[in-house]
Protein backbone atom coordinates (compact mmCIF):
# COMPACT_ATOMS: atom_id res chain seq x y z
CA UNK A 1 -40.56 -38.15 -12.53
CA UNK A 2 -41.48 -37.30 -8.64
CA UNK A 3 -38.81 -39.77 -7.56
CA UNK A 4 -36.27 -38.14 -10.28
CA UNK A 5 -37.02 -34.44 -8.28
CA UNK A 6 -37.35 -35.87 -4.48
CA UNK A 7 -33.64 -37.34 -4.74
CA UNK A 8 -32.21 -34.29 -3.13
CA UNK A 9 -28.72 -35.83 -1.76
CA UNK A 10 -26.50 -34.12 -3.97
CA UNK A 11 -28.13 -30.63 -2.42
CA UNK A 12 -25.71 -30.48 0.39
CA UNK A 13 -22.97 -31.01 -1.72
CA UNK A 14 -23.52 -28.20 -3.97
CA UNK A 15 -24.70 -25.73 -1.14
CA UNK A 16 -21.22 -26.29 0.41
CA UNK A 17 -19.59 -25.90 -2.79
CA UNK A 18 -21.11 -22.84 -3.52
CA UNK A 19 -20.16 -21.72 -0.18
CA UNK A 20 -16.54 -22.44 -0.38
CA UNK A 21 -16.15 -21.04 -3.84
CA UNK A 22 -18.34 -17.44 -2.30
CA UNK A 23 -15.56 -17.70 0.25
CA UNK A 24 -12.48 -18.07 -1.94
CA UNK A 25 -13.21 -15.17 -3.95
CA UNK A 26 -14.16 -12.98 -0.53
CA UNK A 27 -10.77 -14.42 0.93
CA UNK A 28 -9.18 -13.38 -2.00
CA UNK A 29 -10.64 -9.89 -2.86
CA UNK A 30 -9.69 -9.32 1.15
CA UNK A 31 -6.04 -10.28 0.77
CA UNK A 32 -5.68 -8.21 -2.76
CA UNK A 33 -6.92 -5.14 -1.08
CA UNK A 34 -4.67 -5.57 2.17
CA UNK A 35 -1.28 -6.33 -0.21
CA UNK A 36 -2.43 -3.10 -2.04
CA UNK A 37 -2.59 -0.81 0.75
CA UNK A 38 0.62 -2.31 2.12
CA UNK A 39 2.18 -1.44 -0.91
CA UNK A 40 0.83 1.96 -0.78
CA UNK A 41 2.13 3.11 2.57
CA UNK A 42 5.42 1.57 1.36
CA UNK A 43 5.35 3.70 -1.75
CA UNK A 44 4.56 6.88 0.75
CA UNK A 45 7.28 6.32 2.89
CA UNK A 46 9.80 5.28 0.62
CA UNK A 47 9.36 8.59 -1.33
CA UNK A 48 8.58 10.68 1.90
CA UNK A 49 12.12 9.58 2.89
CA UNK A 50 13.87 10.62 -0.97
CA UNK A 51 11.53 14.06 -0.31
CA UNK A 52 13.08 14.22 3.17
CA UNK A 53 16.31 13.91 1.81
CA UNK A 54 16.44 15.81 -0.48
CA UNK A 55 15.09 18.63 1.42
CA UNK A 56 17.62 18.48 4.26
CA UNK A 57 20.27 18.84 1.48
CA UNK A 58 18.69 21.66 0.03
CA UNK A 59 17.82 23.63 3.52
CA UNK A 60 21.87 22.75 4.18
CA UNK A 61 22.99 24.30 0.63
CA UNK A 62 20.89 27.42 1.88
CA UNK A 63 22.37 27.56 5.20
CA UNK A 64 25.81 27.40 3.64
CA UNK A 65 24.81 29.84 1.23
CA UNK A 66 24.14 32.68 3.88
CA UNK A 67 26.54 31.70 6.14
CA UNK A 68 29.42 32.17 3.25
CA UNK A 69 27.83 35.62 2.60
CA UNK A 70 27.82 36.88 6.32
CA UNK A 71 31.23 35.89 5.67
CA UNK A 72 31.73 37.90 2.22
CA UNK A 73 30.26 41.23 4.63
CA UNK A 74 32.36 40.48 7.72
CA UNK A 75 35.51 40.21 5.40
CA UNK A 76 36.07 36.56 6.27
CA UNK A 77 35.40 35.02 3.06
């Protein structure tokens, strides 16, 4: 039975595999969180530039607007 518990050459083995595998899911919890902030600031600027869009076209309706009713007062329009 002592001989059976002293054979430790299979102790390295597993150490290193367990150390591998502890890395693997670290390497992989790393890369999940860097794809999902990437895909976050993609989201943001892909609707900041719709929003930005869509603003300009509005602040141009509005500018439109009162310039075709300074018109309708001078007697232009």
């Amino acid at each position: 039975m002592k001989k059976l518990l002293k054979n430790r050459k299979a102790s390295p083995l597993l150490e290193e595999g367990l150390l591998l595998g502890i890395a693997a899911v670290a390497f992989s919890v790393v890369l999940s969180i860097v794809a999902g902030v990437l895909l976050g600031i993609k989201g943001y600027y892909s609707s900041f530039g719709s929003n930005m869009g869509n603003s300009l076209n509005d602040i141009l309706k509005q500018i439109g607007d009162i310039l075709y009713q300074i018109g309708k007062w001078l007697g232009i329009g």
